[in-house]
C-alpha atoms as a PDB file:
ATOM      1  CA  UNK A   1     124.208  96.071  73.189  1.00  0.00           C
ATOM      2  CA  UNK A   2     122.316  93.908  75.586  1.00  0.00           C
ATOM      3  CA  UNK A   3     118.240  93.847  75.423  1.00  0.00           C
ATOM      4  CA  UNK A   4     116.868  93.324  79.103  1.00  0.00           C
ATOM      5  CA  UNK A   5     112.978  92.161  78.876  1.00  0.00           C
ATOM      6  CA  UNK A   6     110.193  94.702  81.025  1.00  0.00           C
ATOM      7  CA  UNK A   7     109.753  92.501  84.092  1.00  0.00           C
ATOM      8  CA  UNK A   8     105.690  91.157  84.501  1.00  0.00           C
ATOM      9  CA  UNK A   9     103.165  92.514  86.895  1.00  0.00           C
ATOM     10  CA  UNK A  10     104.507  91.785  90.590  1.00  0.00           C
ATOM     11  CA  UNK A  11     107.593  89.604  89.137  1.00  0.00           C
ATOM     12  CA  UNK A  12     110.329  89.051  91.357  1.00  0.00           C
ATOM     13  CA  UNK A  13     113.398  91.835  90.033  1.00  0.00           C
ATOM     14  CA  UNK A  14     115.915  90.392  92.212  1.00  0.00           C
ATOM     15  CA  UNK A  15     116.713  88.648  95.412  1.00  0.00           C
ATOM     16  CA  UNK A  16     119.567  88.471  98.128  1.00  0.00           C
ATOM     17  CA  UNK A  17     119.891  85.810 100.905  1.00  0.00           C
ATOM     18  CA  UNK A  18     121.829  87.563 103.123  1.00  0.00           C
ATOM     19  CA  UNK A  19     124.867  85.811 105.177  1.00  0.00           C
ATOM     20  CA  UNK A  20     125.377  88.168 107.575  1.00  0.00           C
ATOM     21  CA  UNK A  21     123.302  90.802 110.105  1.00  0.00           C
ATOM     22  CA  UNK A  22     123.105  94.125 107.967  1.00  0.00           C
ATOM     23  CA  UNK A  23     121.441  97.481 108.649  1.00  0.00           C
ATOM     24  CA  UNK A  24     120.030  99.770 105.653  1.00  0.00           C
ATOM     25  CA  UNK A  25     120.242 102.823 106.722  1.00  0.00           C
ATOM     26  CA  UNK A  26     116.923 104.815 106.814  1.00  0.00           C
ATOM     27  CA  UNK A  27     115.462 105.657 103.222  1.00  0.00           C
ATOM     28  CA  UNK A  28     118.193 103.540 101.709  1.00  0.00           C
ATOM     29  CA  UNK A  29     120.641 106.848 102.121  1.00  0.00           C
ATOM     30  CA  UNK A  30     123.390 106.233  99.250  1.00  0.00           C
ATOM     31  CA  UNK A  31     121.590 103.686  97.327  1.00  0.00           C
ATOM     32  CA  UNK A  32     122.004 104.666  93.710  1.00  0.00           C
ATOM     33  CA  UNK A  33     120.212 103.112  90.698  1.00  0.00           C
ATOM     34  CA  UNK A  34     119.724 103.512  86.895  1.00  0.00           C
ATOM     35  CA  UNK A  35     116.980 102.525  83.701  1.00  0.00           C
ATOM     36  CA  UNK A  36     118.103 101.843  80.523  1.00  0.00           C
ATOM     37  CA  UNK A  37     114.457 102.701  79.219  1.00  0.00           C
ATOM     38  CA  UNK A  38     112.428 104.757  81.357  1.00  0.00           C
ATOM     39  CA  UNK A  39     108.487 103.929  82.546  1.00  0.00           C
ATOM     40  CA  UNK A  40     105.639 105.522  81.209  1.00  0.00           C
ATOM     41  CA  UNK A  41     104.265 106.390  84.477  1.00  0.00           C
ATOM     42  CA  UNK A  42     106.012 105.662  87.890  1.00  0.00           C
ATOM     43  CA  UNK A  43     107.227 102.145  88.574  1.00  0.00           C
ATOM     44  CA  UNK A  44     107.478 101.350  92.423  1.00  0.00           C
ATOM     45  CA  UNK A  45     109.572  98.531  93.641  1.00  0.00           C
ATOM     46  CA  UNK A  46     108.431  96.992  96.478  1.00  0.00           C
ATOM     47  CA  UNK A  47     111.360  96.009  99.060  1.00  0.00           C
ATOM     48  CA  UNK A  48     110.543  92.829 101.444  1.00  0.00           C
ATOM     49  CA  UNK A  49     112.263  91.498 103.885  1.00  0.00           C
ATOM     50  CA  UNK A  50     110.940  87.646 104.253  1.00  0.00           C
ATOM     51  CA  UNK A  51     107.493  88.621 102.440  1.00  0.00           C
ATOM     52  CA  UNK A  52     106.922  91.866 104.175  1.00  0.00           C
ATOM     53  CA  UNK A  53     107.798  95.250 103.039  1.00  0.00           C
ATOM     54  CA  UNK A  54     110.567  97.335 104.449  1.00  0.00           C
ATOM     55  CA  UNK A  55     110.880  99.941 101.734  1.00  0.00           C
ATOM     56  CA  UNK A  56     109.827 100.949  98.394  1.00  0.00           C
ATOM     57  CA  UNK A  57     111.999 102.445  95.244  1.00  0.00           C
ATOM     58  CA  UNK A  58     110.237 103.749  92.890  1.00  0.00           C
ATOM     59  CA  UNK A  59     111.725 105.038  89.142  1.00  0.00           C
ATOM     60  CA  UNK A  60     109.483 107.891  87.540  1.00  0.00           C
ATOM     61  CA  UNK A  61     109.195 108.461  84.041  1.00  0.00           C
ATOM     62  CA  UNK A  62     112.332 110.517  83.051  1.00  0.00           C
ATOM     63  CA  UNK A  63     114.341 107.666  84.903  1.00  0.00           C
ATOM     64  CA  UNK A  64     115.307 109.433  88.634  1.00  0.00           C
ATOM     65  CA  UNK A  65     115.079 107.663  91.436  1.00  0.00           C
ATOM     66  CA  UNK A  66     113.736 107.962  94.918  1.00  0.00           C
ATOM     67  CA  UNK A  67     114.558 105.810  98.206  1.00  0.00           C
ATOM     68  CA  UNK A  68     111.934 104.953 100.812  1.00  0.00           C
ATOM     69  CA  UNK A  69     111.967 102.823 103.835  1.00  0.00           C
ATOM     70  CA  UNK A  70     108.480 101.808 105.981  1.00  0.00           C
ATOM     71  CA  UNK A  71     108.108 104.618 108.273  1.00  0.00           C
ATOM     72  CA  UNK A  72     111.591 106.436 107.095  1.00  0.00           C
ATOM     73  CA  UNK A  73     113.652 103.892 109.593  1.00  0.00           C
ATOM     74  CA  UNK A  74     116.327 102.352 109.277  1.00  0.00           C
ATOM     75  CA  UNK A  75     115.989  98.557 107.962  1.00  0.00           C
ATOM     76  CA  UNK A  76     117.596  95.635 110.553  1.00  0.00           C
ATOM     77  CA  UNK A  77     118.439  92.668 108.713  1.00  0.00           C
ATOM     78  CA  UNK A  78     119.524  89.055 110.070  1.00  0.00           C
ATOM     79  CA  UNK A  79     121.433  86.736 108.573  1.00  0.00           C
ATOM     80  CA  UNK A  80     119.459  84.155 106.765  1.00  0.00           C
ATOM     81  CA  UNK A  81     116.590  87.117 105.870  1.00  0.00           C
ATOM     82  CA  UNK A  82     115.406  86.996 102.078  1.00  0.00           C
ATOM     83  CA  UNK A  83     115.073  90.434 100.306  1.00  0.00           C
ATOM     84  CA  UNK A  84     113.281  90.930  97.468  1.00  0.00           C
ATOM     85  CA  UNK A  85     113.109  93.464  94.762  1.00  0.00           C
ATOM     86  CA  UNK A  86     108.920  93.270  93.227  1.00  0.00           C
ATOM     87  CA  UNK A  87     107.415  94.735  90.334  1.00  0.00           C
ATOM     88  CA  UNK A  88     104.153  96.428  90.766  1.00  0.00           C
ATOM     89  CA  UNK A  89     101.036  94.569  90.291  1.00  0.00           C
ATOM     90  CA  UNK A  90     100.900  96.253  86.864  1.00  0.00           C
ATOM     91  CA  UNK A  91     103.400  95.492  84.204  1.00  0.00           C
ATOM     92  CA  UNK A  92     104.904  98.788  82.691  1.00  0.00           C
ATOM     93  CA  UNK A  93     105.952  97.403  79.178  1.00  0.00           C
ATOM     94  CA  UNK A  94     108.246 100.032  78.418  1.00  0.00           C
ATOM     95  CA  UNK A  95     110.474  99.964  81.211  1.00  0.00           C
ATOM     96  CA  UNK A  96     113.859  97.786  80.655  1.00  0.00           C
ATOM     97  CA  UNK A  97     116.969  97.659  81.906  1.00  0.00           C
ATOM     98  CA  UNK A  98     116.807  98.235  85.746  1.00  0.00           C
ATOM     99  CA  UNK A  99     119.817  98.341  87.778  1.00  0.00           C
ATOM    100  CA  UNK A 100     120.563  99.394  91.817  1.00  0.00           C
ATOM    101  CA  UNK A 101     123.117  99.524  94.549  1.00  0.00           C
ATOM    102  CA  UNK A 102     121.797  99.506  97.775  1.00  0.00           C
ATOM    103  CA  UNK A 103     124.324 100.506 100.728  1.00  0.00           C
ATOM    104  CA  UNK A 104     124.511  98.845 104.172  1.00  0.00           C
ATOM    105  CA  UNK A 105     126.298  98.657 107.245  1.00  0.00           C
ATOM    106  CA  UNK A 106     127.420  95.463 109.021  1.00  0.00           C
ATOM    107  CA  UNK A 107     126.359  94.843 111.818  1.00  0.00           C
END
């Protein structure tokens, strides 16, 4: 069995340089994700696109989640744009093992 560490207060979860122009479609429609080890509270991700948010997924304490984008749009991104996946600015030490799939389209 693997042991995944809770992540820090606003640690960086993840991050994807992206090679090509790709649209999210609005709310992240599709996107699918799981927690080994649930939060004690809600945990929201923040989503940014080049340091500003697009979106926010946030995990609540039996482990669903829920998919928002900024202003329920669809998300444009260009290739070369840096996403990242950030912890909130409080650290949740009971939360571990976070995984996601976030559809797109090309564009």
């Amino acid at each position: 069995m693997l042991t995944f560490p809770a992540p820090g207060a606003s640690e960086t979860l993840g991050k994807v340089i992206l090679p090509r122009a790709v649209t999210l479609p609005a709310d992240f429609a599709g996107a699918v994700g799981n927690v080994d080890t649930s939060p004690a509270a809600g945990f929201a991700i923040d989503v940014t696109r080049n340091g500003f948010s697009v979106g926010t997924i946030t995990i609540d304490s039996a482990g669903a989640f829920a998919f928002a984008t900024a202003g329920g749009a669809p998300v444009l991104l260009s290739a070369g744009d840096v996403v990242r996946f950030v912890a909130p600015s409080v650290a949740d030490t009971s939360i571990a093992g976070i995984s996601m799939t976030i559809r797109g389209s090309l564009v």
